[in-house]
Protein backbone atom coordinates (compact mmCIF):
# COMPACT_ATOMS: atom_id res chain seq x y z
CA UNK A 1 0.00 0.00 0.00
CA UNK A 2 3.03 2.38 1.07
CA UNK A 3 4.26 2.17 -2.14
CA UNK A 4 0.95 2.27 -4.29
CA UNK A 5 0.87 5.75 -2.39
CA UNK A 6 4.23 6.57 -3.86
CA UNK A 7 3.44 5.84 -7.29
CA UNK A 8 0.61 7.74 -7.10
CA UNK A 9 1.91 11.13 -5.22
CA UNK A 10 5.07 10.71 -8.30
CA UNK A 11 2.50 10.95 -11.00
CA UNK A 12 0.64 13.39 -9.81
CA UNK A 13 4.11 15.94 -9.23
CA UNK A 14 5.18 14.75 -12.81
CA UNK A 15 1.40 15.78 -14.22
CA UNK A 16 1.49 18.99 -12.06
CA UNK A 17 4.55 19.71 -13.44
CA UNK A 18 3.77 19.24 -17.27
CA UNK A 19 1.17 21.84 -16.65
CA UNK A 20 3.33 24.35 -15.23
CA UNK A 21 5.04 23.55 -18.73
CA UNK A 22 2.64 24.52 -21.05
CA UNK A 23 2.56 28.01 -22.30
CA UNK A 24 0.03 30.13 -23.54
CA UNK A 25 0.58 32.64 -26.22
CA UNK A 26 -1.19 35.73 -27.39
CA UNK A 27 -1.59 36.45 -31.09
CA UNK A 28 -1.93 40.26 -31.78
CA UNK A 29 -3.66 41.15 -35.31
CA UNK A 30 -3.45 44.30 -37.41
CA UNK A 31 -7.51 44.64 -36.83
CA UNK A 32 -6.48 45.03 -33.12
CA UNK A 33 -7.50 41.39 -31.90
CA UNK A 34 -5.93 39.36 -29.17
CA UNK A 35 -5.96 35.76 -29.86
CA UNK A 36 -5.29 33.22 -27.12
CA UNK A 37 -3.55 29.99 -27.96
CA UNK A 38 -3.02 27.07 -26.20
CA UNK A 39 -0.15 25.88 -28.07
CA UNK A 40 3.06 27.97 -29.80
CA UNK A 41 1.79 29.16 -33.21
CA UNK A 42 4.04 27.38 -35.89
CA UNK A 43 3.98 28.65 -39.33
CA UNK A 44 3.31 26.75 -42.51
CA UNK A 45 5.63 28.03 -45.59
CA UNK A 46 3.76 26.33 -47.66
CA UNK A 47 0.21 28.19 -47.02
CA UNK A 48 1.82 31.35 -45.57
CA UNK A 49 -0.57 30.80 -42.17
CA UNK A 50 0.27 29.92 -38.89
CA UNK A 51 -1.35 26.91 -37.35
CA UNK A 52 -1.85 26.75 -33.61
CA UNK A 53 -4.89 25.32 -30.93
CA UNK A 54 -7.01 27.97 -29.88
CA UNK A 55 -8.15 28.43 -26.01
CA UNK A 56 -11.42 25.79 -26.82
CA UNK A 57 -8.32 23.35 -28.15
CA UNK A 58 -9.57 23.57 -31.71
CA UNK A 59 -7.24 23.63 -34.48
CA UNK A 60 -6.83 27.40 -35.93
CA UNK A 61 -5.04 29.09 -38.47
CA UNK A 62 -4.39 32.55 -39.33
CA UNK A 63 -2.51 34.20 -41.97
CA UNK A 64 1.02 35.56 -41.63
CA UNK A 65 0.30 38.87 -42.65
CA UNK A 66 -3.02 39.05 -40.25
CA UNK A 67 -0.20 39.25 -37.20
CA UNK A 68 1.65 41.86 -35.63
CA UNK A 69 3.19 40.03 -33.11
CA UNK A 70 2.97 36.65 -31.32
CA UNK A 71 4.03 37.01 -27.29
CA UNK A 72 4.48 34.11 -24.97
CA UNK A 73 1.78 34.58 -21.58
């Protein structure tokens, strides 16, 4: 039992941890919007957008010349 309690307080400082992790970013638009991402924004060379999740975790993408500036939260 003592050590099913060890395995279980390790995970959950490991899982606590990968949150602390994450990083939002904000996405600021020449129309004067403030996008909130969930993930960094990466940027497609093919299609000229950037691709990143959007705070409901949906898939988004936005054109390069849309953006004025991407900052990390």
């Amino acid at each position: 039992m003592k050590r099913f309690l060890t395995v279980v307080s390790v995970t959950v400082l490991c899982l606590i941890g990968l949150a602390a992790c994450s990083s939002q970013y904000i996405i600021s638009t020449k129309d004067g919007r403030m996008l909130t991402t969930e993930s960094k924004p990466k940027l497609d060379d093919s299609t000229g957008m950037y691709i990143y999740d959007d705070a409901d975790g949906r898939e988004t993408m936005i054109k390069k010349e849309d953006v004025v500036q991407i900052l990390e939260r």
